[in-house]
C-alpha atoms as a PDB file:
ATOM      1  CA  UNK A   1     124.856 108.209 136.897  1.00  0.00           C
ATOM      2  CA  UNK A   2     123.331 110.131 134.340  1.00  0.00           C
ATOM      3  CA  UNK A   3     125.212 113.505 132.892  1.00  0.00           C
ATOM      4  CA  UNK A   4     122.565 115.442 133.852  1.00  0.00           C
ATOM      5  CA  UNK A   5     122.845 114.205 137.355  1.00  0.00           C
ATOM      6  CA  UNK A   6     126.796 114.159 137.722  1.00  0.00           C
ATOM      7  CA  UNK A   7     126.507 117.697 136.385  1.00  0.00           C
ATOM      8  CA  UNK A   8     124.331 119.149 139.521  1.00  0.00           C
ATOM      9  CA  UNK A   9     126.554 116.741 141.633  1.00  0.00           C
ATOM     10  CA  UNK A  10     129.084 118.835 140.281  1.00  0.00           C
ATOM     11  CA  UNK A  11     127.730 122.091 140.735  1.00  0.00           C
ATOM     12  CA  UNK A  12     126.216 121.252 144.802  1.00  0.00           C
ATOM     13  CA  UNK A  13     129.563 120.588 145.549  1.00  0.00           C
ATOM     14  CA  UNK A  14     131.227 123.213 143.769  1.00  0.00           C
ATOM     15  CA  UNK A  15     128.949 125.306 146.040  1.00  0.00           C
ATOM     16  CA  UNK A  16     129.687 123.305 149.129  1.00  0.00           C
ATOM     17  CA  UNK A  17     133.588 124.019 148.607  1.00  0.00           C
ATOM     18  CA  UNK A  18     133.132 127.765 147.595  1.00  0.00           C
ATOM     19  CA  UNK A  19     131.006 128.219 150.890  1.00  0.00           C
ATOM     20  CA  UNK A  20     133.962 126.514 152.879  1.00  0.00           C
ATOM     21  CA  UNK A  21     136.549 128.670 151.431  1.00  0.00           C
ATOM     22  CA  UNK A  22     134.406 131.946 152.608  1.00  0.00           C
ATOM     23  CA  UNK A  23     133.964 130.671 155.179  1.00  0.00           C
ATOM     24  CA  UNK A  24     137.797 130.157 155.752  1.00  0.00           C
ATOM     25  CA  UNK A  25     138.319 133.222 154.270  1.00  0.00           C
ATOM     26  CA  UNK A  26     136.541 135.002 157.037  1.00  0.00           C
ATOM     27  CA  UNK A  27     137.856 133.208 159.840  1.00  0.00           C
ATOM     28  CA  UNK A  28     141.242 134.701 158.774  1.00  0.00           C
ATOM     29  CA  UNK A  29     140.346 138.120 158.487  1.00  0.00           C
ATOM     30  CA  UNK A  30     138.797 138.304 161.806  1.00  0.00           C
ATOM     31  CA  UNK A  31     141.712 136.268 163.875  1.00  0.00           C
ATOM     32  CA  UNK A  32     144.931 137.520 161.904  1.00  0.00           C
ATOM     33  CA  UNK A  33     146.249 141.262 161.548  1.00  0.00           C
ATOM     34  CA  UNK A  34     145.236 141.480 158.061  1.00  0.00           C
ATOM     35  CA  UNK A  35     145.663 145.391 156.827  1.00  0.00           C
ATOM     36  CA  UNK A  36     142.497 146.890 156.238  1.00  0.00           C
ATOM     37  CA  UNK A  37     143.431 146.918 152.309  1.00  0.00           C
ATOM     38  CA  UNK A  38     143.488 143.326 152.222  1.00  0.00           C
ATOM     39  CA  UNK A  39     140.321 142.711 154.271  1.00  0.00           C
ATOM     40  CA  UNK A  40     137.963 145.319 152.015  1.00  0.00           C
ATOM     41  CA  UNK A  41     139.296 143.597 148.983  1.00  0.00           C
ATOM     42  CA  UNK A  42     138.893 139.689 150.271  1.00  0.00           C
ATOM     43  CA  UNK A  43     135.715 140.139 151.058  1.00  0.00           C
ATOM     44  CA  UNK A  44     134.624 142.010 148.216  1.00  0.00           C
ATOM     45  CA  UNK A  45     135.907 139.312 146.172  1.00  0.00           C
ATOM     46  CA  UNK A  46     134.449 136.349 148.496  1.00  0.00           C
ATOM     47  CA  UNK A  47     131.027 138.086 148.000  1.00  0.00           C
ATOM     48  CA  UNK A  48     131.480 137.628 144.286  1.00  0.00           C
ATOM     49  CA  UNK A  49     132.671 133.896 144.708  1.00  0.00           C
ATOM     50  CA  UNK A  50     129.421 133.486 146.664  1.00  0.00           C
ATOM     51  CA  UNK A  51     127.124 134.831 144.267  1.00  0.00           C
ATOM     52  CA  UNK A  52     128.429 133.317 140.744  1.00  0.00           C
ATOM     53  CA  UNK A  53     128.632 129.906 142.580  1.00  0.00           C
ATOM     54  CA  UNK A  54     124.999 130.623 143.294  1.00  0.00           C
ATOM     55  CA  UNK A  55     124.069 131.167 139.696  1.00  0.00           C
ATOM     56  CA  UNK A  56     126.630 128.386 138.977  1.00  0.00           C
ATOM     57  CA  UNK A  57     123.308 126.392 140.079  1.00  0.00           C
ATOM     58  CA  UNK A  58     121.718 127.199 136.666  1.00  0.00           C
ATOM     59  CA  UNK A  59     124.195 125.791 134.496  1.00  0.00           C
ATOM     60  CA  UNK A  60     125.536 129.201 132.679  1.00  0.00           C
ATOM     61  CA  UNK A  61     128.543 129.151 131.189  1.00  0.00           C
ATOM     62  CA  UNK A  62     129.088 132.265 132.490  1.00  0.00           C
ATOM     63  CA  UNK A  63     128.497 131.418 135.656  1.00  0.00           C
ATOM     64  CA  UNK A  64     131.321 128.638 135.114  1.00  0.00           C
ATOM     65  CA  UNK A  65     133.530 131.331 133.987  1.00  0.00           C
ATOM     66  CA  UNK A  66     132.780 133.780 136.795  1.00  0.00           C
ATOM     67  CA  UNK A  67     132.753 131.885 139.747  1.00  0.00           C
ATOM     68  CA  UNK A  68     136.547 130.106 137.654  1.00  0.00           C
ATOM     69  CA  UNK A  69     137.954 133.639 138.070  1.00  0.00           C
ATOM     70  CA  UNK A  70     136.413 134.637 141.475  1.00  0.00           C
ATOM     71  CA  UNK A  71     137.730 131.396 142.934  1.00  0.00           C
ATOM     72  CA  UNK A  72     141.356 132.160 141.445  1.00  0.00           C
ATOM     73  CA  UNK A  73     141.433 135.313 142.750  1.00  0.00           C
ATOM     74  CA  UNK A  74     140.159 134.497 146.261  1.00  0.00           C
ATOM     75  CA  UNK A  75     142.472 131.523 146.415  1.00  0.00           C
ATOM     76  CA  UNK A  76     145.616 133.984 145.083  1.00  0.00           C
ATOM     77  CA  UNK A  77     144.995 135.731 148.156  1.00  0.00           C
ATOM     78  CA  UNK A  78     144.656 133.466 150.548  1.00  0.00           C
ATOM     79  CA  UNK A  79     147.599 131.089 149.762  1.00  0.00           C
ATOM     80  CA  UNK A  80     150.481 132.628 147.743  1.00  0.00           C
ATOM     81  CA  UNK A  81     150.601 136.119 148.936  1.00  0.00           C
ATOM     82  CA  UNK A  82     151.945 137.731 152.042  1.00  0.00           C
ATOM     83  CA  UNK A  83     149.508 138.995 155.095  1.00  0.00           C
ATOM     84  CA  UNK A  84     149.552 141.899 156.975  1.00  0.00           C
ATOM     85  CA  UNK A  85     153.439 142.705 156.313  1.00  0.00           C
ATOM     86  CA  UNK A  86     154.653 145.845 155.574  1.00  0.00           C
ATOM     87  CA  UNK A  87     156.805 147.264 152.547  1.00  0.00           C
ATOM     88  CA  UNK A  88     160.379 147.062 152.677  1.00  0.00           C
ATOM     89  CA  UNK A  89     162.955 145.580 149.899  1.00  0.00           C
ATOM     90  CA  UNK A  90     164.853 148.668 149.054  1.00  0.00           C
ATOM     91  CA  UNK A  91     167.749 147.810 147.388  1.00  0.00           C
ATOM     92  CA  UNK A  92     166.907 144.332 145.964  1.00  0.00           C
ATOM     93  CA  UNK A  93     167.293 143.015 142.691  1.00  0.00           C
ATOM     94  CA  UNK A  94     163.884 142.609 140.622  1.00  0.00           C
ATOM     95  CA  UNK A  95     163.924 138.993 141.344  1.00  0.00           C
ATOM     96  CA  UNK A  96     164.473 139.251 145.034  1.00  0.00           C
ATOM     97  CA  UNK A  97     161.402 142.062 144.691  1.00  0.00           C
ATOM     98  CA  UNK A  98     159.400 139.702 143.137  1.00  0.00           C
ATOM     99  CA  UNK A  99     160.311 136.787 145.493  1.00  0.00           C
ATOM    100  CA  UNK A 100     158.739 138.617 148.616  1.00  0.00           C
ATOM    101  CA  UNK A 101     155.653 139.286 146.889  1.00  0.00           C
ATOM    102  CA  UNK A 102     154.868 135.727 144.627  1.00  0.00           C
ATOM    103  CA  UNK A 103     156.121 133.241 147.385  1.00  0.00           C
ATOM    104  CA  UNK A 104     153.506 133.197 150.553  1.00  0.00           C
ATOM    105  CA  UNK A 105     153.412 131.921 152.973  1.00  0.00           C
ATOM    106  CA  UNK A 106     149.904 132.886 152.701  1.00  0.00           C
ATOM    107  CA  UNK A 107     147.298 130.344 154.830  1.00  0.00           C
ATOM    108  CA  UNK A 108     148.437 126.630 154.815  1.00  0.00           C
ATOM    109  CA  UNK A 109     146.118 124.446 152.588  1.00  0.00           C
ATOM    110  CA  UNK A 110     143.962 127.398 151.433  1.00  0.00           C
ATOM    111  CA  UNK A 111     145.313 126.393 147.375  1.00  0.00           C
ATOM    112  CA  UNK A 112     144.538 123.268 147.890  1.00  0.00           C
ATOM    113  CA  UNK A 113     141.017 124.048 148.215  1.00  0.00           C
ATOM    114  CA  UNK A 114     140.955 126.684 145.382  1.00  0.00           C
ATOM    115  CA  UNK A 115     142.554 123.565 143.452  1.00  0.00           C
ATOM    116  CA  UNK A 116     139.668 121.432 144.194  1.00  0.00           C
ATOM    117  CA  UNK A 117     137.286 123.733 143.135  1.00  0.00           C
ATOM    118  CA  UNK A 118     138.966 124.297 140.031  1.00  0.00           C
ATOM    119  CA  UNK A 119     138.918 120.566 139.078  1.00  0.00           C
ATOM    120  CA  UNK A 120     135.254 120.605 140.205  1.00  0.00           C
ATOM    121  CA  UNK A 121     134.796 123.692 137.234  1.00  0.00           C
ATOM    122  CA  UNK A 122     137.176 121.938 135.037  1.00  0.00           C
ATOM    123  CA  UNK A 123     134.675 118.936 135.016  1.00  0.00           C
ATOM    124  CA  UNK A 124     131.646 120.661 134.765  1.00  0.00           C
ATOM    125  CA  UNK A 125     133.040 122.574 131.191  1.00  0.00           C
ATOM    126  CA  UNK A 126     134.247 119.130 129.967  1.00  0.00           C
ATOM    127  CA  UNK A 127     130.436 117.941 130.332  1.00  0.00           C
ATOM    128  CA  UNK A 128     128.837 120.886 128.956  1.00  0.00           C
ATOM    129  CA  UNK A 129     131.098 120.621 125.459  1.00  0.00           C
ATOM    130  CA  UNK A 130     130.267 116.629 125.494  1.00  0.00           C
ATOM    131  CA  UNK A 131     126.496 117.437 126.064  1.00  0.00           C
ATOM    132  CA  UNK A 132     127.273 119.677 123.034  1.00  0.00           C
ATOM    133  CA  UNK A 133     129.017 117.543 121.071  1.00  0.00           C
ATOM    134  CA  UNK A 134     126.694 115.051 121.183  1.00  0.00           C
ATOM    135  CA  UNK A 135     123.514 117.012 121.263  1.00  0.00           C
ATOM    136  CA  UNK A 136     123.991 117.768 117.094  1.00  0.00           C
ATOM    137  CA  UNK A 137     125.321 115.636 114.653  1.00  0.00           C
ATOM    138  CA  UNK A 138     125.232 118.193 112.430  1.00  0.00           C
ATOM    139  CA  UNK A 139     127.556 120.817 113.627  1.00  0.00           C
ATOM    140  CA  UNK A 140     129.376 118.450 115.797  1.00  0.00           C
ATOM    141  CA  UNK A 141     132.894 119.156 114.363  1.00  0.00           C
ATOM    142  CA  UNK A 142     131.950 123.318 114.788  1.00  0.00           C
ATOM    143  CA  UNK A 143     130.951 122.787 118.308  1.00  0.00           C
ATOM    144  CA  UNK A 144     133.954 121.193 119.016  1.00  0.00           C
ATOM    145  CA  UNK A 145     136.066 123.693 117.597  1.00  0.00           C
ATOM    146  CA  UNK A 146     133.806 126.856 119.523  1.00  0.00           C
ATOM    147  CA  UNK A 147     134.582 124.384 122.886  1.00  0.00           C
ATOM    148  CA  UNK A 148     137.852 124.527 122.282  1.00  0.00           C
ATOM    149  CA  UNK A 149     138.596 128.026 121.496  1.00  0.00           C
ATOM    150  CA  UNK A 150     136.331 128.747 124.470  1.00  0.00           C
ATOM    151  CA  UNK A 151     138.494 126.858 126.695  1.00  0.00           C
ATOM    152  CA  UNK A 152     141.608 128.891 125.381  1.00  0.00           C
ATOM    153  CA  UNK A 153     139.692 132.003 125.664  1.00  0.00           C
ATOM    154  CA  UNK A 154     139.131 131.112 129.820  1.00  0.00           C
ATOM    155  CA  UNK A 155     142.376 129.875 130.102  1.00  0.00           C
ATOM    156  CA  UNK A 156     143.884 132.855 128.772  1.00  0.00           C
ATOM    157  CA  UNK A 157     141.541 135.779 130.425  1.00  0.00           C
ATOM    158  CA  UNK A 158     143.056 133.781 134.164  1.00  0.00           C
ATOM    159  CA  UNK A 159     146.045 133.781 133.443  1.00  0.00           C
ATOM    160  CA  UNK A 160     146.079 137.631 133.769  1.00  0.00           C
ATOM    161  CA  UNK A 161     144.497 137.286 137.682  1.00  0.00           C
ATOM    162  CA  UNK A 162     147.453 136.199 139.832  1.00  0.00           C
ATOM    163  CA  UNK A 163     149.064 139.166 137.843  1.00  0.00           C
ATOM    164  CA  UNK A 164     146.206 141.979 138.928  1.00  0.00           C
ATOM    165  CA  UNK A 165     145.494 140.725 142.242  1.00  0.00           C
ATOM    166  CA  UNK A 166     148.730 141.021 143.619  1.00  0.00           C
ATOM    167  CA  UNK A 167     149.737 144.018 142.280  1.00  0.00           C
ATOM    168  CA  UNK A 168     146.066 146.024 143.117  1.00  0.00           C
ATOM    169  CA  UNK A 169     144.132 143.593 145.629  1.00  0.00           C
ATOM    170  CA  UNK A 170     146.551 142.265 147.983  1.00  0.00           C
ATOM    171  CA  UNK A 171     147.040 145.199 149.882  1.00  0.00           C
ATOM    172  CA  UNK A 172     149.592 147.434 150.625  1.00  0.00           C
ATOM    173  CA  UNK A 173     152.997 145.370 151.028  1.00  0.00           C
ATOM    174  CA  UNK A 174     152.575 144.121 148.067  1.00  0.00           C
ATOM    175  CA  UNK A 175     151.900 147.107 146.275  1.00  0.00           C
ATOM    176  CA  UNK A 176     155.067 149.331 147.787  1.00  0.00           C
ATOM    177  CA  UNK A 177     157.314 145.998 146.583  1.00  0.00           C
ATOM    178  CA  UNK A 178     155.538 146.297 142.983  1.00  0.00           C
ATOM    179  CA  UNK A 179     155.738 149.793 142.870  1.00  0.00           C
ATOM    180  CA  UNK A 180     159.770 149.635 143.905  1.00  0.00           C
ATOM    181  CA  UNK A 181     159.980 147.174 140.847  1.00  0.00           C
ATOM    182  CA  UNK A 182     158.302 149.460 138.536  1.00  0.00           C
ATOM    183  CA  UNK A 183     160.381 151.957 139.767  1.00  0.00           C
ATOM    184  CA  UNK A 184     163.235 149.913 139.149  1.00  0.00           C
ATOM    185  CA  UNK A 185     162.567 149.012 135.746  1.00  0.00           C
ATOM    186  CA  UNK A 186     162.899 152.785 134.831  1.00  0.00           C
ATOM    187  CA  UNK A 187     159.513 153.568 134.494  1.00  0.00           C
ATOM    188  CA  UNK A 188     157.820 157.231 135.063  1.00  0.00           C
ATOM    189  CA  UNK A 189     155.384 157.540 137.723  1.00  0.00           C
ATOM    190  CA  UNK A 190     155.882 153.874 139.478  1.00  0.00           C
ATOM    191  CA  UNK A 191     152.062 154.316 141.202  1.00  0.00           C
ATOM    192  CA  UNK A 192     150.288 155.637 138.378  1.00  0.00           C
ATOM    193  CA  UNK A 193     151.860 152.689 135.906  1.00  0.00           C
ATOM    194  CA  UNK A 194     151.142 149.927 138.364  1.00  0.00           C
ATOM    195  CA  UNK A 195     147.340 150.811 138.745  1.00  0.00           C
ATOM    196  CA  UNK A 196     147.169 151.300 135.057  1.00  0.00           C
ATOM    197  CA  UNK A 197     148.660 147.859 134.746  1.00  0.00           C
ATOM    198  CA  UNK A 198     146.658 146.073 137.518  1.00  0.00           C
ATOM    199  CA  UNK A 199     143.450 147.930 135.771  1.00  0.00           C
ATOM    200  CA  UNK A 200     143.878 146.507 132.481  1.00  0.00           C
ATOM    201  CA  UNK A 201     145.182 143.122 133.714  1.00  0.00           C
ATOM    202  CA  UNK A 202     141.192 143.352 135.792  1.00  0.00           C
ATOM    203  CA  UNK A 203     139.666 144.297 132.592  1.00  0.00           C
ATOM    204  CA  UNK A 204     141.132 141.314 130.347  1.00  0.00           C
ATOM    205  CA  UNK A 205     140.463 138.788 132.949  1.00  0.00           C
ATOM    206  CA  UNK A 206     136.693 139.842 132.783  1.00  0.00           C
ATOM    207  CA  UNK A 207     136.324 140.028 129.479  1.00  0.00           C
ATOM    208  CA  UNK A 208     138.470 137.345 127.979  1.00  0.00           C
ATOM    209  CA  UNK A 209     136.970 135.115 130.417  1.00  0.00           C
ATOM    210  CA  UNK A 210     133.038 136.283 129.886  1.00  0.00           C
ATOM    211  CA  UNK A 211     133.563 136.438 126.869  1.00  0.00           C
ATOM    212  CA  UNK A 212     132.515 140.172 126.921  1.00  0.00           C
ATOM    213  CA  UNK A 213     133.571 143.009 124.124  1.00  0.00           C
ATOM    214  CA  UNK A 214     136.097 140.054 123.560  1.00  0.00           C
ATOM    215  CA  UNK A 215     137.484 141.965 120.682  1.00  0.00           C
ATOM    216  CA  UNK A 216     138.336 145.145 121.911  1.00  0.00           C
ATOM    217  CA  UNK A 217     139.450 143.642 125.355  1.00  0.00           C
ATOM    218  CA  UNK A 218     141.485 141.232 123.808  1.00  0.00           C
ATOM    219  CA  UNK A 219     143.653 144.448 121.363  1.00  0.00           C
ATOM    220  CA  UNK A 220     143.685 145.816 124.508  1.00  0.00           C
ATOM    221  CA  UNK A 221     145.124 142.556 126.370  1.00  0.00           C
ATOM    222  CA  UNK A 222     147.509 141.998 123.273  1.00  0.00           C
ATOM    223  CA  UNK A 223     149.083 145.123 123.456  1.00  0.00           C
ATOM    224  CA  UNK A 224     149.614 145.272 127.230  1.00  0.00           C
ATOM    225  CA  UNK A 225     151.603 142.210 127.284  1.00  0.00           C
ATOM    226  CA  UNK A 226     153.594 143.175 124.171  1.00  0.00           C
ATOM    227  CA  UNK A 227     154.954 146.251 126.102  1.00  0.00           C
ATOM    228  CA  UNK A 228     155.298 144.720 129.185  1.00  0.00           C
ATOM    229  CA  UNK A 229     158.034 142.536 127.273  1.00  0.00           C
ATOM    230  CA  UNK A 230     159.106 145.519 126.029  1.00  0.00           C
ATOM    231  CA  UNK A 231     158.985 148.093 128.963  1.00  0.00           C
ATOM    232  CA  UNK A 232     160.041 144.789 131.176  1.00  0.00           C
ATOM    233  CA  UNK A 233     163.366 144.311 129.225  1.00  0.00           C
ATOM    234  CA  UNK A 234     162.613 141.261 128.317  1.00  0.00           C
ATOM    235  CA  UNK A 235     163.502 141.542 124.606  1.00  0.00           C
ATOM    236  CA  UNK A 236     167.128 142.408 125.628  1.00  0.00           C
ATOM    237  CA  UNK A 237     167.318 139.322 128.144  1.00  0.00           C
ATOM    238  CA  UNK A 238     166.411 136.814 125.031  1.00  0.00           C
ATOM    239  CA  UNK A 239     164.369 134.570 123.934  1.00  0.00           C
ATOM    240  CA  UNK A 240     163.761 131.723 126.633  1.00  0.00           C
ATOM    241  CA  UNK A 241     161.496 132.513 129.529  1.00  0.00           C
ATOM    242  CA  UNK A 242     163.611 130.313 132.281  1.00  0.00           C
ATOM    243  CA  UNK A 243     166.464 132.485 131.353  1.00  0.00           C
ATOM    244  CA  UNK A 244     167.377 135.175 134.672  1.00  0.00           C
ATOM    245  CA  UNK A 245     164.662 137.163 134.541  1.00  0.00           C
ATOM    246  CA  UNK A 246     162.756 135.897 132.017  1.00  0.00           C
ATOM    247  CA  UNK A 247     163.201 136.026 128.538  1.00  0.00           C
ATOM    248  CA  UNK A 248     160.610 137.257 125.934  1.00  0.00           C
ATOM    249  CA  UNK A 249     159.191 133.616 125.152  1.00  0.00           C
ATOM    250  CA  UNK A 250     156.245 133.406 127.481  1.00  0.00           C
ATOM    251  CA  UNK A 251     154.981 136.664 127.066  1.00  0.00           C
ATOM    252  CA  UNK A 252     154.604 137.298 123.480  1.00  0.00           C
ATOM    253  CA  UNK A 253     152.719 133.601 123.079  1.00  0.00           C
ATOM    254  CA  UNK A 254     150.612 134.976 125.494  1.00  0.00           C
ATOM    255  CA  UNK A 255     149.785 137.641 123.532  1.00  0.00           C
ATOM    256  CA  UNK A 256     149.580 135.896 120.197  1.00  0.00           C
ATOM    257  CA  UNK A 257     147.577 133.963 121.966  1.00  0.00           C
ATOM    258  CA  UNK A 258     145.036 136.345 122.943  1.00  0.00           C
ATOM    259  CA  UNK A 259     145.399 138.179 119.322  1.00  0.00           C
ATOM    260  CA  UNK A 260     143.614 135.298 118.215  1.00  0.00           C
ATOM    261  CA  UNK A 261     140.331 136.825 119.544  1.00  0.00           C
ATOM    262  CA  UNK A 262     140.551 139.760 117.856  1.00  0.00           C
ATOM    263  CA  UNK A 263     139.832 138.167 114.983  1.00  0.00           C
ATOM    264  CA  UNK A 264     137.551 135.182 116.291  1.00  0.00           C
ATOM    265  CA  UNK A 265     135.765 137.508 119.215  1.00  0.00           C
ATOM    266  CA  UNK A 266     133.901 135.795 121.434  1.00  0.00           C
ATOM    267  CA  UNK A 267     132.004 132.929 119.467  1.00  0.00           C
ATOM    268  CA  UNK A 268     129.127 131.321 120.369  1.00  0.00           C
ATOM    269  CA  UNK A 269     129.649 130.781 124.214  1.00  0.00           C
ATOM    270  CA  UNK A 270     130.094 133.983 125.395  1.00  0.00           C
ATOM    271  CA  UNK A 271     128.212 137.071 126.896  1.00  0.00           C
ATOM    272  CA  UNK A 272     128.750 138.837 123.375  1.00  0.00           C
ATOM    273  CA  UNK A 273     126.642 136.527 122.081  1.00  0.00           C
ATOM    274  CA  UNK A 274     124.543 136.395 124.451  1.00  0.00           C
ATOM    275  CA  UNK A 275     123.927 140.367 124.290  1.00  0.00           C
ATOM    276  CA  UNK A 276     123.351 140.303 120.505  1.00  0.00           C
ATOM    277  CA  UNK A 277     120.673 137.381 120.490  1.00  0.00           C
ATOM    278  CA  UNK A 278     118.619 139.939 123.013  1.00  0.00           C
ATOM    279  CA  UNK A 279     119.166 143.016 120.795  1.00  0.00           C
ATOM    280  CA  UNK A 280     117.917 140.229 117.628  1.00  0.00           C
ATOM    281  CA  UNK A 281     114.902 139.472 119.743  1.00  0.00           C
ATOM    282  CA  UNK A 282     113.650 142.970 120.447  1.00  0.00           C
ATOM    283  CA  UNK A 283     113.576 143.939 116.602  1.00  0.00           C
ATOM    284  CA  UNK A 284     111.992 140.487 116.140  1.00  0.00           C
ATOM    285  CA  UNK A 285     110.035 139.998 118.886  1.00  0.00           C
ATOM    286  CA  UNK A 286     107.481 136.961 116.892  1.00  0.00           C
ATOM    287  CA  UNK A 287     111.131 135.149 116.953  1.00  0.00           C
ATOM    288  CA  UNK A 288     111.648 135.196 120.939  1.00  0.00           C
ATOM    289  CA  UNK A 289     108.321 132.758 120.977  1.00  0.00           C
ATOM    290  CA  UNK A 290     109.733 130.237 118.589  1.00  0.00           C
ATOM    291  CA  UNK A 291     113.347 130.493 120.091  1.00  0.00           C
ATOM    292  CA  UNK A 292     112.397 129.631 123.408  1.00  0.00           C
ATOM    293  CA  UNK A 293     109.822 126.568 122.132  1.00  0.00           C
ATOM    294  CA  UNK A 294     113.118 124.763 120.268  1.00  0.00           C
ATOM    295  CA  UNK A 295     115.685 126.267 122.550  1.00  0.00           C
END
């Protein structure tokens, strides 16, 4: 099989299992007592899984990226997060808070699903950067490198989603429990801080993983997880994340981690990039023509 045919292969049934977990997806909201929270926010985001693996069909990149962090999302709230339970845990430790809120049950089987799809987008990136590779001999060794660092860049804009989608799109048990750990850790104005947090953890995701005003959003991204170490108490726990509450360890590579694109922005496979070869077209508009003949 050719890579051009294993690579719509990959994409039909990347569609075919996106369209079952919607599917899924909806049979739960409309036979369980789901709050109305967690209902207007599923199917928001099951809309959005529809439509980028739609325009997954294409081949983008961004698609790849889009319908990577609409699946995550829709698969965090299916299968690790409670349904339709209501708030209670005062009293508990952090961890105990945490425990009610990061453990399920969630639906049976539903992450195994989201884990097929993600294999099935996992494949499809691995054959776009050989295609790539091995489409100029030239710049081989520099496409390799922007592959790479794109793959870090996507890894590290989804690692903020099972952060923001439990504590602003899960609904409202787990957002009492988050806001009694906020409150917990000391912090003024529990509510406001935990929809500040769950806003910038949305906003990284997006653009870390799009690629889009990578720089800014990932200052922005670097900065948030150095004070959540800080605000968190991590620093004064120590070093080693699998310490009792988690040490400092995880979080600031994290955020060294996503300093890097401060400095390297979004490179070539991004929606920056994308943006500035329009803007470059309009002022040169005899360019476009030739562009699209070698493209």
């Amino acid at each position: 099989m050719s890579t051009n045919k294993l690579l719509l292969w990959l994409q039909g049934s990347s569609l075919a299992v996106a369209v079952l977990m919607i599917a899924w997806g909806a049979i739960v909201l409309h036979r369980q007592a789901v709050t109305s929270w967690f209902s207007a926010s599923a199917a928001i985001w099951m809309v959005l899984l529809l439509a980028s693996a739609l325009w997954l069909l294409r081949g983008s990149f961004t698609a790849l990226a889009a319908t990577g962090l609409t699946s995550a999302v829709v698969g965090r709230l299916f299968s690790t997060l409670q349904i339709g339970a209501s708030a209670s845990g005062s009293g508990a430790s952090p961890s105990d808070l945490l425990l009610q809120v990061e453990t399920g049950p969630g639906i049976y089987g539903y992450g195994y699903l989201g884990l097929l799809l993600g294999m099935l987008l996992l494949s499809q990136f691995i054959l776009l950067a050989i295609d790539a590779v091995r489409s100029s001999k030239d710049e081989r060794e520099l496409l390799a490198q922007t592959w790479a660092l794109t793959f870090v860049r996507l890894c590290v804009g989804l690692m903020f989603e099972p952060h923001f989608v439990g504590h602003i799109f899960a609904g409202p048990h787990q957002f009492g429990i988050y806001t009694q750990y906020f409150a917990g850790l000391g912090l003024p104005l529990p509510v406001a801080q935990l929809v500040l947090a769950g806003t910038v953890e949305v906003i990284a995701a997006i653009g870390l993983s799009l690629g889009l005003c990578t720089r800014i959003i990932a200052c922005l991204g670097a900065i948030y997880l150095f004070l959540t170490m800080l605000l968190g108490g991590h620093f004064s726990i120590g070093y080693v994340w699998i310490l009792p509450d988690g040490g400092y360890e995880f979080g600031m590579f994290w955020a060294i981690i996503t300093a890097v694109f401060i400095v390297r922005g979004g490179g070539r496979i991004s929606v920056d990039n994308l943006i500035r070869q329009i803007q470059f077209f309009e002022r040169r508009p005899e360019l476009r023509t030739a562009y699209l003949l070698f493209k």
